[in-house]
C-alpha atoms as a PDB file:
ATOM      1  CA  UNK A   1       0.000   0.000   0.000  1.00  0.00           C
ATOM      2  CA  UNK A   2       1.358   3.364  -1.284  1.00  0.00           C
ATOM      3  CA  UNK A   3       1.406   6.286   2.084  1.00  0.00           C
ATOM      4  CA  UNK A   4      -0.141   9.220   1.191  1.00  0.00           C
ATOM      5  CA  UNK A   5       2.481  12.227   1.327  1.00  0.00           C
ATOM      6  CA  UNK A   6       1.561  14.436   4.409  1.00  0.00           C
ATOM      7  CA  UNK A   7       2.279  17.562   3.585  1.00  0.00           C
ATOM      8  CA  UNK A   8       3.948  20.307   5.777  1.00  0.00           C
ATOM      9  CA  UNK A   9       2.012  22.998   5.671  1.00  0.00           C
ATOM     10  CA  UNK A  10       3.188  26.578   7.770  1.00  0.00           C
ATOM     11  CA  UNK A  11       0.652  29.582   8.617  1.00  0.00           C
ATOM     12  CA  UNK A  12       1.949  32.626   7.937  1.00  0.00           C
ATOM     13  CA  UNK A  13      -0.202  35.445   8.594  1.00  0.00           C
ATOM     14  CA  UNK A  14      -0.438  38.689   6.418  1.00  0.00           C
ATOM     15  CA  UNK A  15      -1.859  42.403   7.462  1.00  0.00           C
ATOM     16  CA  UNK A  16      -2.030  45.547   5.757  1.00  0.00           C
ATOM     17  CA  UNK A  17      -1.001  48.397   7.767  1.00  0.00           C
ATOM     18  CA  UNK A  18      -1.361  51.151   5.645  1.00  0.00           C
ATOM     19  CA  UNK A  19      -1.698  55.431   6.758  1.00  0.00           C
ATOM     20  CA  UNK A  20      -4.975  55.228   5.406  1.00  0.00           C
ATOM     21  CA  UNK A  21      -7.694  52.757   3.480  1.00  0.00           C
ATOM     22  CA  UNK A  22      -7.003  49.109   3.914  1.00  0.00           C
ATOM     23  CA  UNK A  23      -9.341  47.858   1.393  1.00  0.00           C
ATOM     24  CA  UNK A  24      -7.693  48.956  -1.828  1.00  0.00           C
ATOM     25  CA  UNK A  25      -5.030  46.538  -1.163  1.00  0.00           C
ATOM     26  CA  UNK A  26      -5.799  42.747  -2.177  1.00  0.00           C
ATOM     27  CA  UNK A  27      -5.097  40.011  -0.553  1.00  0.00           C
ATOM     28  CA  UNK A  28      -2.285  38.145  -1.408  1.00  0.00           C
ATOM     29  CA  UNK A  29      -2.776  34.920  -3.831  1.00  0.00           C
ATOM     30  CA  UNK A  30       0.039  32.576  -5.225  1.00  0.00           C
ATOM     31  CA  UNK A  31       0.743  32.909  -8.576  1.00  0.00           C
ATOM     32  CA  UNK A  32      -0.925  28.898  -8.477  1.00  0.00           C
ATOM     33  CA  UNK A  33      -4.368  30.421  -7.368  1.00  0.00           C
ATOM     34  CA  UNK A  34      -4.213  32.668 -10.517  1.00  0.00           C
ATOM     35  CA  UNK A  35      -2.896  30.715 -13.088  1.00  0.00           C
ATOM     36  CA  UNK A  36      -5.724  29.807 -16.150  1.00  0.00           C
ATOM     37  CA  UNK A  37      -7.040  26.287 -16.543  1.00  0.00           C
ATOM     38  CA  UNK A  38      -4.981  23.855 -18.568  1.00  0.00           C
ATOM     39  CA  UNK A  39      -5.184  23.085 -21.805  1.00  0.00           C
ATOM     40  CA  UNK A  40      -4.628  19.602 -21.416  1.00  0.00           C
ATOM     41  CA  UNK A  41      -3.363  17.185 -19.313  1.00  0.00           C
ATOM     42  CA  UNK A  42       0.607  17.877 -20.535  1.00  0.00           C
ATOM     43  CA  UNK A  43      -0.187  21.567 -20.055  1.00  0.00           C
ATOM     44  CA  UNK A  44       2.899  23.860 -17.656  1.00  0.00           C
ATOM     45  CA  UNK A  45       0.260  23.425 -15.098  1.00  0.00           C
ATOM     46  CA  UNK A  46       0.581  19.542 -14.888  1.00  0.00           C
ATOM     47  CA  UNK A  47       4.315  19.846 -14.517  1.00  0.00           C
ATOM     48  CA  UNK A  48       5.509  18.778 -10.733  1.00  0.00           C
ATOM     49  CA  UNK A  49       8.477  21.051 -10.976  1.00  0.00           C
ATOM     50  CA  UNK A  50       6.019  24.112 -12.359  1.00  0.00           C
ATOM     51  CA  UNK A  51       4.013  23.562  -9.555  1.00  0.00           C
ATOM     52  CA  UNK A  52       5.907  23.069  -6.149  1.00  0.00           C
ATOM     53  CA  UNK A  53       7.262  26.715  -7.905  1.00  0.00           C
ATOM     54  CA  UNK A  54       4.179  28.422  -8.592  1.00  0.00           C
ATOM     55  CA  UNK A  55       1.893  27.525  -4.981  1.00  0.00           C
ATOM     56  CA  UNK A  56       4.859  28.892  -3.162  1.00  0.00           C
ATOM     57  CA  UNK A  57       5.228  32.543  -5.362  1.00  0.00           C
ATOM     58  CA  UNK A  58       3.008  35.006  -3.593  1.00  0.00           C
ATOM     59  CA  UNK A  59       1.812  38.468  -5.841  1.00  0.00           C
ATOM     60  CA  UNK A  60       1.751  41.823  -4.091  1.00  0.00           C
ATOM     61  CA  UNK A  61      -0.748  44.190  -6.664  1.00  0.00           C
ATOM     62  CA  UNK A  62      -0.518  47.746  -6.344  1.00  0.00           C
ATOM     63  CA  UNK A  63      -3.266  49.475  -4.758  1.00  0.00           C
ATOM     64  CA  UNK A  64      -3.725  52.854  -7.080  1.00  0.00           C
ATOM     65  CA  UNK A  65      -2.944  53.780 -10.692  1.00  0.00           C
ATOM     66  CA  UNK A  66       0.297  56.050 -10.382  1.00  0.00           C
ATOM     67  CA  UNK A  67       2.416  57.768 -12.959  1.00  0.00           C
ATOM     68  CA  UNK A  68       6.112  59.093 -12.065  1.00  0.00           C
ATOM     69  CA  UNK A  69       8.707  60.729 -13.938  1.00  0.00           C
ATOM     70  CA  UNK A  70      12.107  61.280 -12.979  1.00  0.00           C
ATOM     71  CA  UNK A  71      14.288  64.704 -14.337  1.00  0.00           C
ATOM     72  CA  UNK A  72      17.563  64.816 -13.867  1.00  0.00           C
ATOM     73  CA  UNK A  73      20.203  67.964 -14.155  1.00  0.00           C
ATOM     74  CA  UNK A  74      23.882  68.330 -13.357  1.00  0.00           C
ATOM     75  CA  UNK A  75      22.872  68.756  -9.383  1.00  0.00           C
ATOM     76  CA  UNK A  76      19.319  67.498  -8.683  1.00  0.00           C
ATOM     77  CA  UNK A  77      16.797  64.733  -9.261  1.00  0.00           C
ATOM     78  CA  UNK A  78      13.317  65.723  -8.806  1.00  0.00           C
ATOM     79  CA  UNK A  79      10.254  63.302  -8.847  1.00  0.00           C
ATOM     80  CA  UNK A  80       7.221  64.139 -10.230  1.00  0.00           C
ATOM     81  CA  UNK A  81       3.720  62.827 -10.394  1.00  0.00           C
ATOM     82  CA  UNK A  82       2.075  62.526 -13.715  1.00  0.00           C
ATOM     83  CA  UNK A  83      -1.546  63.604 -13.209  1.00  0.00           C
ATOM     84  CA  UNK A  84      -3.112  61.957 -16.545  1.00  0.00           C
ATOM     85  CA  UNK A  85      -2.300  58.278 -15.297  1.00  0.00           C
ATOM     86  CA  UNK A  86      -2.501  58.769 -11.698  1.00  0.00           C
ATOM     87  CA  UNK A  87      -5.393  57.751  -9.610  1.00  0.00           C
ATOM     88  CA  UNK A  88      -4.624  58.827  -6.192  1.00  0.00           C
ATOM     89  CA  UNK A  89      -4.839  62.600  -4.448  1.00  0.00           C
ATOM     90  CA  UNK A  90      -2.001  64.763  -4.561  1.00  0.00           C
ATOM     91  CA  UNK A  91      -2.483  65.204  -0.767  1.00  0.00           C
ATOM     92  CA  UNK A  92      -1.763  61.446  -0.043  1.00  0.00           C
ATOM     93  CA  UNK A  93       1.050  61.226  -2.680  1.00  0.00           C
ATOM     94  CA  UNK A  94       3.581  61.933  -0.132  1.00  0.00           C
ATOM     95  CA  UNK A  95       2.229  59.297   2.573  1.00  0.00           C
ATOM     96  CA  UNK A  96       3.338  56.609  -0.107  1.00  0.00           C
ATOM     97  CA  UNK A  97       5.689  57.756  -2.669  1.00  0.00           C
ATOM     98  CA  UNK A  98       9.494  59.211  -1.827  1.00  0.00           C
ATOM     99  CA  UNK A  99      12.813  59.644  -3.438  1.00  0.00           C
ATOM    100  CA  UNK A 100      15.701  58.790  -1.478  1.00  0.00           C
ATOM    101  CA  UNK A 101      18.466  60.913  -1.312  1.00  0.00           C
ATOM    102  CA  UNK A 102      21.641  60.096  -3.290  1.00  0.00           C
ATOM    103  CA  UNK A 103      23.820  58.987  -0.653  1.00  0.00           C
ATOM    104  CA  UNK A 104      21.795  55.935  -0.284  1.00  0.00           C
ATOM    105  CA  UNK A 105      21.220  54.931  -3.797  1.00  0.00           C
ATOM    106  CA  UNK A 106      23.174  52.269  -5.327  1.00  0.00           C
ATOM    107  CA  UNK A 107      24.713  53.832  -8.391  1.00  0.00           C
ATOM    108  CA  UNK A 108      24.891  57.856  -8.506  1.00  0.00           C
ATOM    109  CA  UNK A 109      23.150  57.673 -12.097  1.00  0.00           C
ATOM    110  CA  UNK A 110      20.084  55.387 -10.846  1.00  0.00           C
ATOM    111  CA  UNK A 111      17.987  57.331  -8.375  1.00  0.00           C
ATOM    112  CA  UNK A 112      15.865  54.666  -5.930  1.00  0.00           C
ATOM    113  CA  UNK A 113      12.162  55.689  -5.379  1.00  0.00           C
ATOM    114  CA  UNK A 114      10.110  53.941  -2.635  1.00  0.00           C
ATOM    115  CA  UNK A 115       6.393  53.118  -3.104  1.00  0.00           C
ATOM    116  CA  UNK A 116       4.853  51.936   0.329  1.00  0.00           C
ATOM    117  CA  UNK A 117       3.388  48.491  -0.304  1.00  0.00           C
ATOM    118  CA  UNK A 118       1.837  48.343   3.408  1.00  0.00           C
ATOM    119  CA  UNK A 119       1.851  44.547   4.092  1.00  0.00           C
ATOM    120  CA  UNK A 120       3.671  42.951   6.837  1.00  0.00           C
ATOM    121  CA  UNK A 121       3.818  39.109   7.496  1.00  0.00           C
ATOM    122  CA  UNK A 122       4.132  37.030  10.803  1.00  0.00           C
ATOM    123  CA  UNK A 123       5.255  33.583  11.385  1.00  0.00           C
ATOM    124  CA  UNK A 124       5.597  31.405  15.064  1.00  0.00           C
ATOM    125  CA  UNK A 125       7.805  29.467  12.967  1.00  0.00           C
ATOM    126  CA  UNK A 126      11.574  30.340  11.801  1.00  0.00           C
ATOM    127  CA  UNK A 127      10.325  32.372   8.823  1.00  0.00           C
ATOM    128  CA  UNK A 128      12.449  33.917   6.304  1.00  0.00           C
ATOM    129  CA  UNK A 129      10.986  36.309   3.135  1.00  0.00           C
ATOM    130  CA  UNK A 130      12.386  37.439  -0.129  1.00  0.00           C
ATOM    131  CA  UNK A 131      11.132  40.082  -1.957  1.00  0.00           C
ATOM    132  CA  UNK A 132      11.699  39.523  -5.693  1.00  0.00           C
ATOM    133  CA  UNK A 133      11.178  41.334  -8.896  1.00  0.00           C
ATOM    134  CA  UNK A 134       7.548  40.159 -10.389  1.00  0.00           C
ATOM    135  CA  UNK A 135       9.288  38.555 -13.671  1.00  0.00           C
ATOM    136  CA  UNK A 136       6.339  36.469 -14.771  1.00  0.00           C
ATOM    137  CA  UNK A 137       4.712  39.217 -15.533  1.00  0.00           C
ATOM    138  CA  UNK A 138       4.952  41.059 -19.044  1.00  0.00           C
ATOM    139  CA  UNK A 139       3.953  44.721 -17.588  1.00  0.00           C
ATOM    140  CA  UNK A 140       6.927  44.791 -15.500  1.00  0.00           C
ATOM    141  CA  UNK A 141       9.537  44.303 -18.237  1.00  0.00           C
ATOM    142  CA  UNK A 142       8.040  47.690 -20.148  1.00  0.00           C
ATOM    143  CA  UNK A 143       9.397  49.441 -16.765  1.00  0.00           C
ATOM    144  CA  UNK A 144      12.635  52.351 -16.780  1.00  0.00           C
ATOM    145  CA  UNK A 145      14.272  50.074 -14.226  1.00  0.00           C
ATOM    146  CA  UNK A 146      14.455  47.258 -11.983  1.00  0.00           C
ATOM    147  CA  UNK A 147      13.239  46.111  -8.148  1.00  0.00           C
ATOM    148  CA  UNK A 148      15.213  46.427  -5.392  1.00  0.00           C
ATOM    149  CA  UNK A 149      14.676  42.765  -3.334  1.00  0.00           C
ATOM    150  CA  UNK A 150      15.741  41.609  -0.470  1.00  0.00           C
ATOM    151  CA  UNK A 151      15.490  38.952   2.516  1.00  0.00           C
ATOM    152  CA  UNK A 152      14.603  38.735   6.205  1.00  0.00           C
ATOM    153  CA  UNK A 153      13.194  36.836   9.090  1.00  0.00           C
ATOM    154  CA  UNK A 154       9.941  37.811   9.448  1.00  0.00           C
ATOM    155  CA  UNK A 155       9.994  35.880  12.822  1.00  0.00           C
ATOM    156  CA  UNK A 156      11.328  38.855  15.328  1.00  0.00           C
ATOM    157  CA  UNK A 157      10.668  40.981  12.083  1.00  0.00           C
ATOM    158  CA  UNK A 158       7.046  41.677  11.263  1.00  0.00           C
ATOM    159  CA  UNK A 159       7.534  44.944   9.667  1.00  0.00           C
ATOM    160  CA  UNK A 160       5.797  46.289   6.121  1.00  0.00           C
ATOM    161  CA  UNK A 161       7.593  46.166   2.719  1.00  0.00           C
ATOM    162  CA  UNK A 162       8.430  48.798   0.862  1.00  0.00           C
ATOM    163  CA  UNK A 163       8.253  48.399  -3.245  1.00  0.00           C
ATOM    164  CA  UNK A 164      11.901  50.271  -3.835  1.00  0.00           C
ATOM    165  CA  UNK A 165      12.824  50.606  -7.646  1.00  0.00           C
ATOM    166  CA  UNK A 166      15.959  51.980  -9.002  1.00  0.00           C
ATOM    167  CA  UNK A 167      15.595  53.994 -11.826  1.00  0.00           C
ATOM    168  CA  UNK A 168      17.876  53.787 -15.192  1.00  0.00           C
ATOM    169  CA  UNK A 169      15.845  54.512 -17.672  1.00  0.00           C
ATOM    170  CA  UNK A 170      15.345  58.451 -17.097  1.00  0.00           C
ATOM    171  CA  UNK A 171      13.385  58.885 -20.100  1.00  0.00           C
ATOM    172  CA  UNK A 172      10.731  57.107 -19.734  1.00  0.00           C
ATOM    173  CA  UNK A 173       7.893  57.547 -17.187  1.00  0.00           C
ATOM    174  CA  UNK A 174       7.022  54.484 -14.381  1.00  0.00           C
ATOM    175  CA  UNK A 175       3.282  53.291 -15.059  1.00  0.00           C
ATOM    176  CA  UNK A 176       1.797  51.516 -12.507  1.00  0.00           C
ATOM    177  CA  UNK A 177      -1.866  50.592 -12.744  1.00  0.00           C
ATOM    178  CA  UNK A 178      -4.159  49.317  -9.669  1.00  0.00           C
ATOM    179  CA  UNK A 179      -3.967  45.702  -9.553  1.00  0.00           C
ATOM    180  CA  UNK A 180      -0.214  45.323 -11.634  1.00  0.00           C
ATOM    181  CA  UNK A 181       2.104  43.119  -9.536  1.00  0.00           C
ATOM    182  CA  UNK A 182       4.459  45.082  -7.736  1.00  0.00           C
ATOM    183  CA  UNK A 183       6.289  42.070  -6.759  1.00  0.00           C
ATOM    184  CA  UNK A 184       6.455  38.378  -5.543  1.00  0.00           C
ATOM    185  CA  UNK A 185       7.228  37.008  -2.225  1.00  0.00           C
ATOM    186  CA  UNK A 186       8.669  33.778  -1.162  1.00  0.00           C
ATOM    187  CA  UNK A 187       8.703  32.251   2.290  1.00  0.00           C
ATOM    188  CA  UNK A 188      11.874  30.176   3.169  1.00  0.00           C
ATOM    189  CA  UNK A 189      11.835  27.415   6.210  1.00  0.00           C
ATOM    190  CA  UNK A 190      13.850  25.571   8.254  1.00  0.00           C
ATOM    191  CA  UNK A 191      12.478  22.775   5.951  1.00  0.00           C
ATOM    192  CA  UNK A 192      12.307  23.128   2.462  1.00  0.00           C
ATOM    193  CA  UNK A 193       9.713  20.940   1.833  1.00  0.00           C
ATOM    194  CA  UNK A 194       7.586  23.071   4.300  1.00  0.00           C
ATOM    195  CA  UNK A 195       4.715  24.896   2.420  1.00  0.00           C
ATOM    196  CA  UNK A 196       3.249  28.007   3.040  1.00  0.00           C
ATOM    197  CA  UNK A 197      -0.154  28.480   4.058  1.00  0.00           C
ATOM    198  CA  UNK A 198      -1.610  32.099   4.078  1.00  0.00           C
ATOM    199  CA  UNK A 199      -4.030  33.727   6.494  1.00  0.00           C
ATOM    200  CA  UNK A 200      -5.187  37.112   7.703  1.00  0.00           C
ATOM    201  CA  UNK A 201      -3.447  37.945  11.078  1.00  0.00           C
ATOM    202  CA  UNK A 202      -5.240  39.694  13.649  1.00  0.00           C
ATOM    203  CA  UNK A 203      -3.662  42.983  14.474  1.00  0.00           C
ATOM    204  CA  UNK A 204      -4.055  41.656  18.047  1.00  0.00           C
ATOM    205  CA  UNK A 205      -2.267  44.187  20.814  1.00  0.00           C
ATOM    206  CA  UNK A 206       0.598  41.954  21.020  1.00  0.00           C
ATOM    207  CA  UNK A 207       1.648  42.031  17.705  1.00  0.00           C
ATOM    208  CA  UNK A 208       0.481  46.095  17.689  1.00  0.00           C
ATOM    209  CA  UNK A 209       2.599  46.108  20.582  1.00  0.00           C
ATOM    210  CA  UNK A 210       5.950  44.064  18.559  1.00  0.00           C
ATOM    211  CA  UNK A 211       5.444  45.812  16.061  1.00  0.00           C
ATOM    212  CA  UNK A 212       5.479  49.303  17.242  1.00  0.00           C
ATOM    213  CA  UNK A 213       8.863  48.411  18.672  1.00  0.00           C
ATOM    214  CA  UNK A 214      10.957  47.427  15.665  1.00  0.00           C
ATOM    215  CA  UNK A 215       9.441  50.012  13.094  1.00  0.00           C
ATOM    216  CA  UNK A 216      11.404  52.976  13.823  1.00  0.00           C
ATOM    217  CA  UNK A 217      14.771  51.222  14.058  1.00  0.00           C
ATOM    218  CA  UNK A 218      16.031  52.164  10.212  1.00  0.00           C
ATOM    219  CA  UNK A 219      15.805  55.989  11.922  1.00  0.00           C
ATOM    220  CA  UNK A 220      18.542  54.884  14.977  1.00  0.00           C
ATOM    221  CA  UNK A 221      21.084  52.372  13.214  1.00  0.00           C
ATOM    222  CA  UNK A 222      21.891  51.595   9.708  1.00  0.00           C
ATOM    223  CA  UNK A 223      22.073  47.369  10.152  1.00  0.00           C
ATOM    224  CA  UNK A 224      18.722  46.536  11.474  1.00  0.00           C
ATOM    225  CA  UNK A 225      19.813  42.978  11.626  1.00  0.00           C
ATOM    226  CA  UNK A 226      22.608  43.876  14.422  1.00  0.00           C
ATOM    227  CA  UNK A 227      18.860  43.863  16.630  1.00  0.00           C
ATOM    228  CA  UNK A 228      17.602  40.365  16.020  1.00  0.00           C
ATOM    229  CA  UNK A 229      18.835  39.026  18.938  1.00  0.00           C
ATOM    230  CA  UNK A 230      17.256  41.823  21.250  1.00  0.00           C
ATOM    231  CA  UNK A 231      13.844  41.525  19.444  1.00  0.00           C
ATOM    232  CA  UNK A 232      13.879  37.715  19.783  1.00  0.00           C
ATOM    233  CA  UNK A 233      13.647  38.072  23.600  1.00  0.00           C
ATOM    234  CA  UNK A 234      11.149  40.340  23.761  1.00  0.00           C
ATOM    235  CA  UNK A 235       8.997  38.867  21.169  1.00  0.00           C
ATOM    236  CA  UNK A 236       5.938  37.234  22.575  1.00  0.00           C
ATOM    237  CA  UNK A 237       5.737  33.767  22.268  1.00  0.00           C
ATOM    238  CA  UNK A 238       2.594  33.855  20.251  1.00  0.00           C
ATOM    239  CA  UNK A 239       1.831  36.795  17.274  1.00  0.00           C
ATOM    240  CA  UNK A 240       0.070  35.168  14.799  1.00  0.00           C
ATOM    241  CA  UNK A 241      -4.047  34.872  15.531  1.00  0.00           C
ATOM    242  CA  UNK A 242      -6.162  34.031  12.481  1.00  0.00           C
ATOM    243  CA  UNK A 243      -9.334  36.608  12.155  1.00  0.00           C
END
């Protein structure tokens, strides 16, 4: 008789935490969930290699339509916001779009915006996320530049992502509609055979609590991974409660 494979599935919760609506931003779905129906049995979507890929990808959309343009001269960069292409008020503009300053770009001749993409993610278990450029989707190849990623534990690290794109194409405008993929995630275990399972989290006031104490930390030190250690002990046992 042939065992059934058990598989090893991990919560991991998700929140938006965003300086104003919550409901404009979707709730994540694996790239599995959205895929079309196959066209036949020997379709990409029967492939076992395609698919222990695609139910671990997770999309983060955009939440507005937004249209930037970046001018450069021998001294400055300025940022602007392209009204015919841009569906959110000028007056919230600057709670989610920013420029950084040169200093902390990459390359002095690619400036580095920063969208806020206000999800966070919490995990009892030893959780680590990547933030990747979406590349499975066609929109994002049409844009002047390129994703910043990265990787963290999200264990003693439930803080909200930021979509941070370096700029080299300076003649051509960023067009982001509501619903494009901004990026994908992917959730990394002590097993790799573990699968993730998403849920909403409860903002419960323990995790509120967490929370509030890690966010500011980019403002006091420049490696925020030097405080791991000190936000492992004070981490609560338990964060993650399903709503």
């Amino acid at each position: 008789m042939v065992k059934k494979k058990i598989e090893k599935i991990v919560e991991v919760g998700w929140c938006v935490d965003s300086p104003l609506s919550n409901v404009v931003f979707s709730e994540p779905k694996t790239v599995q969930e959205l895929r079309k129906a196959p066209l036949s049995r020997r379709a990409v979507q029967a492939c076992p290699a395609v698919n222990e890929f695609e139910r671990r990808l997770i999309i983060l959309n955009s939440g507005f339509d937004i249209r930037l343009r970046i001018e450069k001269n021998k001294e400055n960069c300025e940022l602007f916001v392209i009204p015919e292409g841009t569906r959110i008020d000028d007056d919230l503009v600057q709670k989610f779009v920013s420029l950084n300053s040169p200093e902390i770009w990459r390359d002095n001749k690619k400036p580095v915006i920063q969208i806020l993409l206000p999800y966070f993610f919490v995990c009892d278990q030893l959780c680590y996320i990547s933030q990747i450029y979406p590349f499975l989707n066609y929109k994002a190849n049409l844009w002047p530049g390129t994703l910043v990623g990265g990787r963290f534990p999200i264990t003693n690290w439930p803080r909200i992502l930021n979509f941070a794109f370096e700029w080299i194409e300076d003649d051509k405008d960023l067009i982001i509609k509501r619903g494009d993929p901004l990026c994908y995630i992917f959730f990394e275990f002590d097993d790799p055979t573990k699968i993730p399972k998403l849920i909403r989290a409860k903002m419960t006031p323990e995790l509120v609590e967490f929370k509030k104490e890690i966010d500011a930390t980019p403002e006091f030190v420049s490696s925020t991974f030097s405080l791991m250690d000190e936000a492992a002990k004070r981490r609560p046992k338990k964060l993650l409660k399903k709503i």
